[in-house]
C-alpha atoms as a PDB file:
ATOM      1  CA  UNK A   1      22.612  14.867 -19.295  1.00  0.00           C
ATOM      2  CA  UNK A   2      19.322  16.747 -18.607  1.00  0.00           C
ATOM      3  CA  UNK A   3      17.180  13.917 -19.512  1.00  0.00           C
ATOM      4  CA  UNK A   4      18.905  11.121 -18.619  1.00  0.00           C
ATOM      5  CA  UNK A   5      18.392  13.162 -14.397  1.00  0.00           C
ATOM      6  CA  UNK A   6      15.028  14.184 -15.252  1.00  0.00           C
ATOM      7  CA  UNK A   7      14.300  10.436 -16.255  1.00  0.00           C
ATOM      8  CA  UNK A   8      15.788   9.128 -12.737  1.00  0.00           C
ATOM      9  CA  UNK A   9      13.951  12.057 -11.084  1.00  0.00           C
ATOM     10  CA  UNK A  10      10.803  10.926 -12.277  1.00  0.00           C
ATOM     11  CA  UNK A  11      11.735   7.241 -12.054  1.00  0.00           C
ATOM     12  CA  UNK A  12      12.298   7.343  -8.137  1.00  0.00           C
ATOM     13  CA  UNK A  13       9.242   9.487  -8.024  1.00  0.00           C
ATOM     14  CA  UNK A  14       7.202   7.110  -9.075  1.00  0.00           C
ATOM     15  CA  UNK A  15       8.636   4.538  -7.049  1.00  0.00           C
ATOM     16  CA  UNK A  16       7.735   6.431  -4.006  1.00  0.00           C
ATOM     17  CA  UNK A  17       4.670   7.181  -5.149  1.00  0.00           C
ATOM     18  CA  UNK A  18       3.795   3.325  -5.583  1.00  0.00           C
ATOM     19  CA  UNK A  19       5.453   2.252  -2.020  1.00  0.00           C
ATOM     20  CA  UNK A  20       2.699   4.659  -0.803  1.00  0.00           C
ATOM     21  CA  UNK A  21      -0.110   3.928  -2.900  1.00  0.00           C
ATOM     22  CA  UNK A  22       1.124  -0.092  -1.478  1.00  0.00           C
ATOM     23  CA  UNK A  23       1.241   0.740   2.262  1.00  0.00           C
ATOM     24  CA  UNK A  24      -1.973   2.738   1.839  1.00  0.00           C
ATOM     25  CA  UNK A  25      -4.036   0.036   0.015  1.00  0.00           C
ATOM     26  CA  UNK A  26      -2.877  -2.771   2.004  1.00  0.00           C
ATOM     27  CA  UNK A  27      -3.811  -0.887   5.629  1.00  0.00           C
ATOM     28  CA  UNK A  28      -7.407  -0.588   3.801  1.00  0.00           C
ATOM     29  CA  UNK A  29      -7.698  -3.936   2.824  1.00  0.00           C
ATOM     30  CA  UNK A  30      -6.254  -5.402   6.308  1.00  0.00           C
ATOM     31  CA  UNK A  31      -9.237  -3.158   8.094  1.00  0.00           C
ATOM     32  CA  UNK A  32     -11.701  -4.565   6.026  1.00  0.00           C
ATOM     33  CA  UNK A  33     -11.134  -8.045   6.722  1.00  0.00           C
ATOM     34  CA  UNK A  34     -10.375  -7.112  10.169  1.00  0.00           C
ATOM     35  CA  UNK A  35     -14.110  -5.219  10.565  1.00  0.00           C
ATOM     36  CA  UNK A  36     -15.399  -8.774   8.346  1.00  0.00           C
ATOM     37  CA  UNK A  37     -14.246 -11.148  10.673  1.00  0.00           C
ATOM     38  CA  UNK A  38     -16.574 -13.164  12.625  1.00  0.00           C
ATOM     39  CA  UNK A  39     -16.143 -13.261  16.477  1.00  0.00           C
ATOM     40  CA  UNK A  40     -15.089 -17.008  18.218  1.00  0.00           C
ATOM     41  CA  UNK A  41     -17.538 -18.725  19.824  1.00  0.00           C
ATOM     42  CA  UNK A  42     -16.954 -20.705  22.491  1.00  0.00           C
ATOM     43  CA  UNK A  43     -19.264 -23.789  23.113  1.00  0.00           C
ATOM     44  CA  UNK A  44     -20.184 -25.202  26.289  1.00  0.00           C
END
């Protein structure tokens, strides 16, 4: 009984963990390319 809520404990732990390791890595890479981009020019 013990282990079999410890494993779920540790299972949706880790999912949350992940979901904010995700968010986290993929606002970093979004500035990056964001700061990277070249500016439009316009020609006359």
């Amino acid at each position: 009984m013990w282990v079999a809520l410890g494993s779920v404990v540790v299972l949706i732990a880790a999912l949350v963990y992940g979901s904010l390791r995700w968010r986290t890595a993929t606002k970093v890479m979004l500035s990056r390319l964001e700061a990277a981009r070249l500016p439009i020019e316009v020609k006359n």
